[in-house]
PDB file of N, CA and C in Angstrom:
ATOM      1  N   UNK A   1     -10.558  27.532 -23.458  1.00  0.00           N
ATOM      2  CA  UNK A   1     -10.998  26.347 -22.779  1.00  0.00           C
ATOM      3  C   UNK A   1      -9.772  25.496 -22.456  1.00  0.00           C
ATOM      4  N   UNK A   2      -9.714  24.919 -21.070  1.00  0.00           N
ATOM      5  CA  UNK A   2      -8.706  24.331 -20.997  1.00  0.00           C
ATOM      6  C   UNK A   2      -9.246  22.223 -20.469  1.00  0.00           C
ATOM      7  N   UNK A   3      -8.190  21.553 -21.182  1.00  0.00           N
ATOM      8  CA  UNK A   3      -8.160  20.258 -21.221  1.00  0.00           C
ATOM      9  C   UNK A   3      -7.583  19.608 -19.945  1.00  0.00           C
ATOM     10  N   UNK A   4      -8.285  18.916 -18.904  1.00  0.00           N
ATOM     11  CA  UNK A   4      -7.846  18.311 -17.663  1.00  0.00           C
ATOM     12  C   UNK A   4      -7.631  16.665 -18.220  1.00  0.00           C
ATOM     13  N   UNK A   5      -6.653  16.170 -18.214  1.00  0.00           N
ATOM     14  CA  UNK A   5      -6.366  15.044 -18.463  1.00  0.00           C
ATOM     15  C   UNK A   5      -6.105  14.538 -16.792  1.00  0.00           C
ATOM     16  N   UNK A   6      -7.404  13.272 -16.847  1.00  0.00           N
ATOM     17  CA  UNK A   6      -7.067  12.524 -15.395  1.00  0.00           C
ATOM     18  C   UNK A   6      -6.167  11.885 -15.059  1.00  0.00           C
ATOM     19  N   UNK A   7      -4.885  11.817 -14.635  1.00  0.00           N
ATOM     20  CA  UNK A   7      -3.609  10.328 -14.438  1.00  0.00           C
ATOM     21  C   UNK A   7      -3.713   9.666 -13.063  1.00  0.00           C
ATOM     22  N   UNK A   8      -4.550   8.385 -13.117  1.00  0.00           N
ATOM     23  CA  UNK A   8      -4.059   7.800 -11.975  1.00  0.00           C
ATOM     24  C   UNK A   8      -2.881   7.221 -11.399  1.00  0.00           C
ATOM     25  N   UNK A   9      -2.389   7.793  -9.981  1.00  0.00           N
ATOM     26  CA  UNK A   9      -1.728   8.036  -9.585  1.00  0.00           C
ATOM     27  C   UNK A   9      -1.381   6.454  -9.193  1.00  0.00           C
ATOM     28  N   UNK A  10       0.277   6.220  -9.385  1.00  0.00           N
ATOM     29  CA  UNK A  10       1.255   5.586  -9.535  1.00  0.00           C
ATOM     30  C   UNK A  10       2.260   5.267  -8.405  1.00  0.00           C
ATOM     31  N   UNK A  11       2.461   4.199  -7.890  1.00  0.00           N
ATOM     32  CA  UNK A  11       3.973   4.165  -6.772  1.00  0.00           C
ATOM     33  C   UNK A  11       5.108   4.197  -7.444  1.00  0.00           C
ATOM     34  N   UNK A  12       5.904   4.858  -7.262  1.00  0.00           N
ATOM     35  CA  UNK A  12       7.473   4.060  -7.552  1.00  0.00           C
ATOM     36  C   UNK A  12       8.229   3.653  -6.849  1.00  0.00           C
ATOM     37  N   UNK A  13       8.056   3.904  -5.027  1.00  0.00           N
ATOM     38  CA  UNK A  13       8.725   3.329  -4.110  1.00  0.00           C
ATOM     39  C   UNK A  13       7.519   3.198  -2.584  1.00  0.00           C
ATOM     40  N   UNK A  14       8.097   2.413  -2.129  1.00  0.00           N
ATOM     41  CA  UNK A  14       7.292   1.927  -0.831  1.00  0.00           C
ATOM     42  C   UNK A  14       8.403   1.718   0.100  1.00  0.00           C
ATOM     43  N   UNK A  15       8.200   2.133   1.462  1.00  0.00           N
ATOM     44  CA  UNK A  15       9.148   1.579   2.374  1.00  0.00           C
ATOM     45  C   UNK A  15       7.819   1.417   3.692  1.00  0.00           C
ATOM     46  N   UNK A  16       7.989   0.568   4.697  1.00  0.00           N
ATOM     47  CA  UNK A  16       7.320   0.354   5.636  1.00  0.00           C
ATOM     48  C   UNK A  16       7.800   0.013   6.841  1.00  0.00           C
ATOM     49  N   UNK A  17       7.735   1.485   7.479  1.00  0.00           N
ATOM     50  CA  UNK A  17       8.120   1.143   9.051  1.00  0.00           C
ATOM     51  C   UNK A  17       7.640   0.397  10.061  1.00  0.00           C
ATOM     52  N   UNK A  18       8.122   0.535  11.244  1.00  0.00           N
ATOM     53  CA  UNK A  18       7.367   0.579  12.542  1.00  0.00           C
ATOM     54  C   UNK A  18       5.486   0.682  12.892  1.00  0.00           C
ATOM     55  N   UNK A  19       5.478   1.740  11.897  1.00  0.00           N
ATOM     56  CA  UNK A  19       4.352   2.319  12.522  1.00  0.00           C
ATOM     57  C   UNK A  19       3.408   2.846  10.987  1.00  0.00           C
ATOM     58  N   UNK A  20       4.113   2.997   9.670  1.00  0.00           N
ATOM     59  CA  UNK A  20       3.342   3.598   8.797  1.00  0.00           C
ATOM     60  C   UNK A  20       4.244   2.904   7.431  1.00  0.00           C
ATOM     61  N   UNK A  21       2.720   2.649   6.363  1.00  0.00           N
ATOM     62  CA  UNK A  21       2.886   2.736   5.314  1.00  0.00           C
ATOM     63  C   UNK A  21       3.757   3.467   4.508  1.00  0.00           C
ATOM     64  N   UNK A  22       4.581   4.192   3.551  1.00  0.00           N
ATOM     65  CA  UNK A  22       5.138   5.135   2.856  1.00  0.00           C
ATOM     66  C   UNK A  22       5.280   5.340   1.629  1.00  0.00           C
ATOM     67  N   UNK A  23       4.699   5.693   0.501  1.00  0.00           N
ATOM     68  CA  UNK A  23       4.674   5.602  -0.927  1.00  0.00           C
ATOM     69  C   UNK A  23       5.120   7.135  -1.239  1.00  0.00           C
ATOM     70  N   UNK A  24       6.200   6.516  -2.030  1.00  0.00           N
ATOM     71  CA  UNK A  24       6.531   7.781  -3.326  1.00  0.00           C
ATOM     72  C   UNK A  24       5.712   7.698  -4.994  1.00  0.00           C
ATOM     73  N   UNK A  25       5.341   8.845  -4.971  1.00  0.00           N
ATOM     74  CA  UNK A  25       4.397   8.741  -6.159  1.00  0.00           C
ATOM     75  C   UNK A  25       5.013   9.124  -7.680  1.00  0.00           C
ATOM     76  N   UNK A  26       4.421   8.814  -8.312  1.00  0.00           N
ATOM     77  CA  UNK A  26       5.410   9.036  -9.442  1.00  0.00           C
ATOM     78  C   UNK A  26       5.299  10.834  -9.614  1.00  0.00           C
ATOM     79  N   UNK A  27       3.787  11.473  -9.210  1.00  0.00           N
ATOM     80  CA  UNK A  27       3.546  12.773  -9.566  1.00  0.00           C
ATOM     81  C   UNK A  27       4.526  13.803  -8.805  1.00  0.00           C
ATOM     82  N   UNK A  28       5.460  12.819  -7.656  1.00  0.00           N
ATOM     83  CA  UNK A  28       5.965  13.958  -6.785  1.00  0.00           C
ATOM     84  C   UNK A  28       5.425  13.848  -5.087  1.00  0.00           C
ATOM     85  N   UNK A  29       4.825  13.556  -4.991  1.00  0.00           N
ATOM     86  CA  UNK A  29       3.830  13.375  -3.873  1.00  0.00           C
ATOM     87  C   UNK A  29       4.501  12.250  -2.596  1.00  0.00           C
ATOM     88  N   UNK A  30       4.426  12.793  -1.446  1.00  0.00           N
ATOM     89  CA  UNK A  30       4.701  11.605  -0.722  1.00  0.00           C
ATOM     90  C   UNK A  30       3.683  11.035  -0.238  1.00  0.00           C
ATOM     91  N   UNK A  31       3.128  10.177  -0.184  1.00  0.00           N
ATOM     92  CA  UNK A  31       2.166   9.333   1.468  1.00  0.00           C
ATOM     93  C   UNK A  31       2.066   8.533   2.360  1.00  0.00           C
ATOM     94  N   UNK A  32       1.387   8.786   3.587  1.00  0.00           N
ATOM     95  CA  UNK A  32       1.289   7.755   4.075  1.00  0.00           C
ATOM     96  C   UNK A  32       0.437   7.413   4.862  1.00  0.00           C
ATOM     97  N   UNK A  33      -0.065   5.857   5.191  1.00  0.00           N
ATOM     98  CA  UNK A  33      -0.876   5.443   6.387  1.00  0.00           C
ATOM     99  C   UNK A  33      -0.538   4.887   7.638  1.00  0.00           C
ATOM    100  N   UNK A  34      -1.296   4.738   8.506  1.00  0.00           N
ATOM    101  CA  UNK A  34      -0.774   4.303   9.401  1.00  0.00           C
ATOM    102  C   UNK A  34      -0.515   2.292   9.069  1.00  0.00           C
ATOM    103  N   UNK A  35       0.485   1.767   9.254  1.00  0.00           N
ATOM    104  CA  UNK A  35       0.375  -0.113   9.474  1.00  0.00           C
ATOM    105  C   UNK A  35      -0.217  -0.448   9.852  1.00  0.00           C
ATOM    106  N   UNK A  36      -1.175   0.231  10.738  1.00  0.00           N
ATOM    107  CA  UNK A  36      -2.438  -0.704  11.341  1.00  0.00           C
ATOM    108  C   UNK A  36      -3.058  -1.003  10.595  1.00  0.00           C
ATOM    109  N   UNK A  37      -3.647  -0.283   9.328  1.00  0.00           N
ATOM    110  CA  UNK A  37      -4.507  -0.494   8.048  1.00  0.00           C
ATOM    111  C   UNK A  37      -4.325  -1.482   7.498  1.00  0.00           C
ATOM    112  N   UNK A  38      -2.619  -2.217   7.886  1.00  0.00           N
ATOM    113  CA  UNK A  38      -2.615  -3.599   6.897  1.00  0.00           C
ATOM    114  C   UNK A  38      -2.409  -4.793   8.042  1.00  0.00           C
ATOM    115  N   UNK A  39      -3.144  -5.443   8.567  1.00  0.00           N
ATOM    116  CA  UNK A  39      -3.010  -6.304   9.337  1.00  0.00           C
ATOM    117  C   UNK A  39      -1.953  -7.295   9.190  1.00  0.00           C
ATOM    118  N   UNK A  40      -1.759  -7.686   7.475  1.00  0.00           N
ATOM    119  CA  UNK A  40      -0.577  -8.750   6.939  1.00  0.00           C
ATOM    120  C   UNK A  40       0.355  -8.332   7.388  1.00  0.00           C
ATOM    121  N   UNK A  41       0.920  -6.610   6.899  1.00  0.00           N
ATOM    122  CA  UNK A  41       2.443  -5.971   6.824  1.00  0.00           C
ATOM    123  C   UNK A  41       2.699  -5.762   8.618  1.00  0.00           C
ATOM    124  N   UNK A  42       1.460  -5.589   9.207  1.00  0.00           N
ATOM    125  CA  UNK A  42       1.983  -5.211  10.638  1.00  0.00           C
ATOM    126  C   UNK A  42       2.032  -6.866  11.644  1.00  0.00           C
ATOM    127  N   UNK A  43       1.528  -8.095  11.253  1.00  0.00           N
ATOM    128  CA  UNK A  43       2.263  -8.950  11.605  1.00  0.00           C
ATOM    129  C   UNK A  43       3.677  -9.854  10.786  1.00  0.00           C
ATOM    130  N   UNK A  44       4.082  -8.999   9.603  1.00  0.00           N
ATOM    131  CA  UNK A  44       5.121  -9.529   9.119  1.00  0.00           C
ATOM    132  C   UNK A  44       6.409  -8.899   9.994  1.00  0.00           C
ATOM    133  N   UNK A  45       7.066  -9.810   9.123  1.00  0.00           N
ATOM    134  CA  UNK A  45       8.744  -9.484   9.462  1.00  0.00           C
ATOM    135  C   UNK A  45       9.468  -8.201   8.999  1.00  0.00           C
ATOM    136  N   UNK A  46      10.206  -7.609   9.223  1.00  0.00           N
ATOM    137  CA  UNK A  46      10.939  -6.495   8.628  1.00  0.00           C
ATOM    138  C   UNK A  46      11.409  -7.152   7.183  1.00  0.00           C
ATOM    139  N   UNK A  47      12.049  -8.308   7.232  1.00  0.00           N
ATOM    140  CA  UNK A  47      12.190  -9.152   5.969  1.00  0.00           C
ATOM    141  C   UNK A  47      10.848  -9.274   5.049  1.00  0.00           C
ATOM    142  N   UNK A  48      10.127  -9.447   5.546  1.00  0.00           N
ATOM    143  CA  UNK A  48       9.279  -9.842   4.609  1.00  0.00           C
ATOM    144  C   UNK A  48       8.245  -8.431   4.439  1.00  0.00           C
ATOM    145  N   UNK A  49       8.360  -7.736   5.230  1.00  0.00           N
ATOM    146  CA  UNK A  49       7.964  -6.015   5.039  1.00  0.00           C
ATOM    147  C   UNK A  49       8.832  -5.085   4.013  1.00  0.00           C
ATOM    148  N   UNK A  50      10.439  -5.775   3.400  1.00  0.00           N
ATOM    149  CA  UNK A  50      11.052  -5.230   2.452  1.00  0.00           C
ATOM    150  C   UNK A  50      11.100  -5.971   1.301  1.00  0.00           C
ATOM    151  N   UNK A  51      10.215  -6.866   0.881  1.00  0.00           N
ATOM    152  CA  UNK A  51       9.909  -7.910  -0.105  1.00  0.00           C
ATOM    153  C   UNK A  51       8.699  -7.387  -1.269  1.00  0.00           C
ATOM    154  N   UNK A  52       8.974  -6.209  -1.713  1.00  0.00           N
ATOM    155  CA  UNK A  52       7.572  -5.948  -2.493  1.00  0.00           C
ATOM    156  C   UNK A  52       8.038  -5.289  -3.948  1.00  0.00           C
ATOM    157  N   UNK A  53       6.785  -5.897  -4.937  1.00  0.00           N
ATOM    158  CA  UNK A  53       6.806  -5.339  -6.351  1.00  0.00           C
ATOM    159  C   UNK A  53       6.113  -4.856  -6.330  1.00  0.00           C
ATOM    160  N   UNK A  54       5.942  -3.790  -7.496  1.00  0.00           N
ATOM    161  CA  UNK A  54       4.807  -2.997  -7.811  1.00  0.00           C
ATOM    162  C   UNK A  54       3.952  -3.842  -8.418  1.00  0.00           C
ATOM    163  N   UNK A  55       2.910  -3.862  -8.854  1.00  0.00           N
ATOM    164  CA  UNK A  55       1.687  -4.278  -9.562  1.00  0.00           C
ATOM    165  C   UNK A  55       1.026  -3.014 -10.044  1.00  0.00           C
ATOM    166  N   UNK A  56       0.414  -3.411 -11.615  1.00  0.00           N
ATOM    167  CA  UNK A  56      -0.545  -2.395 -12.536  1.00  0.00           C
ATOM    168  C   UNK A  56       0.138  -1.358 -13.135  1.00  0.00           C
ATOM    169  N   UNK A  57       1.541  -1.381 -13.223  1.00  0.00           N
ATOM    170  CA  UNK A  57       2.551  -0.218 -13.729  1.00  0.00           C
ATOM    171  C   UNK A  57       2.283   0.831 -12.493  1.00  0.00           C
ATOM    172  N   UNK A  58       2.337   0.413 -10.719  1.00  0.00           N
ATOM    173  CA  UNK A  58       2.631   1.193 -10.201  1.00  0.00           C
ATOM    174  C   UNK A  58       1.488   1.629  -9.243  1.00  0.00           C
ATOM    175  N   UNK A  59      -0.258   1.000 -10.191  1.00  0.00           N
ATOM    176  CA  UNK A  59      -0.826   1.439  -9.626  1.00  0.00           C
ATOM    177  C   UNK A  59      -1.232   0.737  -8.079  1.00  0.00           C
ATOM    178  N   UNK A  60      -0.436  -0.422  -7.915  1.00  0.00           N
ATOM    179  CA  UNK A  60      -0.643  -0.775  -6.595  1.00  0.00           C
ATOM    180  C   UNK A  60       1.120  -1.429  -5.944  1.00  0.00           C
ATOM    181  N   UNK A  61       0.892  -1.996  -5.306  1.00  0.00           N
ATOM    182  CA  UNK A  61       2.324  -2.266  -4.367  1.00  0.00           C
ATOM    183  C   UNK A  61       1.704  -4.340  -3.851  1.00  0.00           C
ATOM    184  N   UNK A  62       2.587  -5.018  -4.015  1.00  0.00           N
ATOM    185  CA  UNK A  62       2.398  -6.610  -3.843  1.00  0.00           C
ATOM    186  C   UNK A  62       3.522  -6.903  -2.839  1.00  0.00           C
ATOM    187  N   UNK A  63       3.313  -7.280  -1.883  1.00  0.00           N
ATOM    188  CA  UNK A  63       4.010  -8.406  -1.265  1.00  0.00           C
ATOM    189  C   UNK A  63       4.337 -10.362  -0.976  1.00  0.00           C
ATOM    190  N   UNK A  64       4.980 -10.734  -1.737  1.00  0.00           N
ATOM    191  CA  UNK A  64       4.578 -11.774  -1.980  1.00  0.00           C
ATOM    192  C   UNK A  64       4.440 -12.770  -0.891  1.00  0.00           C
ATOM    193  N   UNK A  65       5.327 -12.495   0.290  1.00  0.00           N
ATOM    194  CA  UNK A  65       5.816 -13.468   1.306  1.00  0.00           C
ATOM    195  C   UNK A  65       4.890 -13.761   2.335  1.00  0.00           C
ATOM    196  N   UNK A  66       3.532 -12.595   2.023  1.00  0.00           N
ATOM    197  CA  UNK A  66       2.170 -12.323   2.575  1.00  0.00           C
ATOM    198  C   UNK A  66       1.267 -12.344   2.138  1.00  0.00           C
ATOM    199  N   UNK A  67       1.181 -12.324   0.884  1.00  0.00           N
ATOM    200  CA  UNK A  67       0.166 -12.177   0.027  1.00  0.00           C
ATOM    201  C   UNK A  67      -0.747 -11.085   0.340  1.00  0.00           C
ATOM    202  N   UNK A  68       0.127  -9.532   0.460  1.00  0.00           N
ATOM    203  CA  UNK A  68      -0.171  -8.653   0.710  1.00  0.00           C
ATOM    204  C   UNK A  68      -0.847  -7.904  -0.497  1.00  0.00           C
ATOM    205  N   UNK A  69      -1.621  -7.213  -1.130  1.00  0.00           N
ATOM    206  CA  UNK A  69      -1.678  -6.432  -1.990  1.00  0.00           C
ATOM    207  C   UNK A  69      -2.206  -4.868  -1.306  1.00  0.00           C
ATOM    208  N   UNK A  70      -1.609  -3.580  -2.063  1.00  0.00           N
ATOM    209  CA  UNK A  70      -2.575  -2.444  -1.214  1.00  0.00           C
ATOM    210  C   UNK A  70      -2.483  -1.509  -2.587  1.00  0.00           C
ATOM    211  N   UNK A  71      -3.580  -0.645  -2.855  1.00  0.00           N
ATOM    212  CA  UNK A  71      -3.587  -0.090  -4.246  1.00  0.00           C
ATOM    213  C   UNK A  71      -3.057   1.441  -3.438  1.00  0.00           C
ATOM    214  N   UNK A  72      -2.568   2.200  -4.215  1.00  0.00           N
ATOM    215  CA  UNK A  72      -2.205   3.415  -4.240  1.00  0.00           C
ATOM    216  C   UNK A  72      -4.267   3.902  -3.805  1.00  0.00           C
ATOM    217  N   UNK A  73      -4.980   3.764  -4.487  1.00  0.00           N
ATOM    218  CA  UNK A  73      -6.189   4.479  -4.373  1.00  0.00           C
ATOM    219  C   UNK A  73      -6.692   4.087  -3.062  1.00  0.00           C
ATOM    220  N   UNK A  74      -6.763   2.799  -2.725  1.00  0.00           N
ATOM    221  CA  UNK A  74      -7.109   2.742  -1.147  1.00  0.00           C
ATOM    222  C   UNK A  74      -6.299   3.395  -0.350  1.00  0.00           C
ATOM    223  N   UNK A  75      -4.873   3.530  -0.290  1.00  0.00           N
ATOM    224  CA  UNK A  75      -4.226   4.605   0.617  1.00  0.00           C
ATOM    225  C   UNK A  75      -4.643   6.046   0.141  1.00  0.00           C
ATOM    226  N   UNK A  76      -4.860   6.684  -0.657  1.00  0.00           N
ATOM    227  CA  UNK A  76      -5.472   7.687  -1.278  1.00  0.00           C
ATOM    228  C   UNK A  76      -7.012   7.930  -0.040  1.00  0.00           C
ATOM    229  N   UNK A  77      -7.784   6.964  -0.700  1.00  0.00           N
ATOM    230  CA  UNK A  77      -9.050   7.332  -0.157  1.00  0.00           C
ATOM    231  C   UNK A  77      -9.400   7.050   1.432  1.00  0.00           C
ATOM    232  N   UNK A  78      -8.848   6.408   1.960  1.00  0.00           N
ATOM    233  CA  UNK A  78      -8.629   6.113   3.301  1.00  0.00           C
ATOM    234  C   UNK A  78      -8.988   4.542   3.693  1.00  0.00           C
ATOM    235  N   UNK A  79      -9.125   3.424   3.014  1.00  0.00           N
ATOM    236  CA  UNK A  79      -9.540   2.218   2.593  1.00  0.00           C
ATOM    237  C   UNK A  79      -8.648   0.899   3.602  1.00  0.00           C
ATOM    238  N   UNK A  80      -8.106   0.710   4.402  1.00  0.00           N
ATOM    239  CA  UNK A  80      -7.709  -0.091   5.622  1.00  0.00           C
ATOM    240  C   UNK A  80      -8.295  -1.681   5.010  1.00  0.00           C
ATOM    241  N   UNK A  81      -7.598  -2.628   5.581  1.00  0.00           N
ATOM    242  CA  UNK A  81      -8.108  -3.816   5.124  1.00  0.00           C
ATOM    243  C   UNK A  81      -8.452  -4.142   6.542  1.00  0.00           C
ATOM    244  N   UNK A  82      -9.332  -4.790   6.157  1.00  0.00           N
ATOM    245  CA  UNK A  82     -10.140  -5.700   7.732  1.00  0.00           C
ATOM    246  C   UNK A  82      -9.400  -6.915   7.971  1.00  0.00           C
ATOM    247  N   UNK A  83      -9.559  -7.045   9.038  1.00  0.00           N
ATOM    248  CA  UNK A  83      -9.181  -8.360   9.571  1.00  0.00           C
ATOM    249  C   UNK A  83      -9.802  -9.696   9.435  1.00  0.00           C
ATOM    250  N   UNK A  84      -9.961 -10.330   9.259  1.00  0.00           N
ATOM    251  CA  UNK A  84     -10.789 -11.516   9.017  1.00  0.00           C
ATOM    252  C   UNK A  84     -11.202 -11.997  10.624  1.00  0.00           C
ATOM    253  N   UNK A  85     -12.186 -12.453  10.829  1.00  0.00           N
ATOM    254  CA  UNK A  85     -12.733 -12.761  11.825  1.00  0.00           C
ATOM    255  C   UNK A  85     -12.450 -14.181  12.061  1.00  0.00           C
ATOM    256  N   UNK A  86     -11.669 -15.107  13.130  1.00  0.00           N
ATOM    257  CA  UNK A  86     -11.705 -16.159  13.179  1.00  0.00           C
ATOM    258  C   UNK A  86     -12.860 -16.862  14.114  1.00  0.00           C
ATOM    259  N   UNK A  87     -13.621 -17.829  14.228  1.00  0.00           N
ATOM    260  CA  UNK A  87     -14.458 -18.514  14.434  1.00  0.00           C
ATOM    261  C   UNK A  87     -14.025 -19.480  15.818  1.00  0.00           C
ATOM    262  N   UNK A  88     -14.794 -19.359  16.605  1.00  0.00           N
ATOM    263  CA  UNK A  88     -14.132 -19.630  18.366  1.00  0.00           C
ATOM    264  C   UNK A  88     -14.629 -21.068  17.751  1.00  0.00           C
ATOM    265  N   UNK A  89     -13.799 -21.832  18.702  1.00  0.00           N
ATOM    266  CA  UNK A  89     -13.940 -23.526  18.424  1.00  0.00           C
ATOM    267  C   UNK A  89     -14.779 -23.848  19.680  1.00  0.00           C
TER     268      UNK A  89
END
């Protein structure tokens, strides 16, 4: 009989282009999404797109200068943040 131990999966690096998300995983793994998924990171600055800590020992990625957060599992599962709807005056 063999023992499957579950490890949720971890960032240790993020970089964010032009056009896509990019996480290095701790298991080895690369990924990525497209920037459209984050409405914050794709109207930030390149400055403020290279401004990020990890959060949860890894299990997510923080930007502070945006108050960005994105978990490793929403890029995993395919999870995009919405836009907020503003209200016509």
């Amino acid at each position: 009989m063999s023992t499957v131990l579950k490890v949720d999966p971890r960032v240790t690096s993020i970089h964010v282009s032009d056009d896509s998300i990019m996480a290095d995983l701790a298991d080895g793994r690369s990924i990525s999404v497209p920037l459209a998924w984050s409405w914050r990171l794709s109207d930030a600055t390149p400055e403020q797109r290279a401004n990020w800590r990890l959060i949860g020992s890894g299990e997510g990625v923080h930007w502070p200068d945006i108050d960005e957060d994105i978990s490793v599992r929403g890029m995993l599962d395919g999870i995009p943040a919405v836009r907020p709807r503003t209200q016509a005056s």
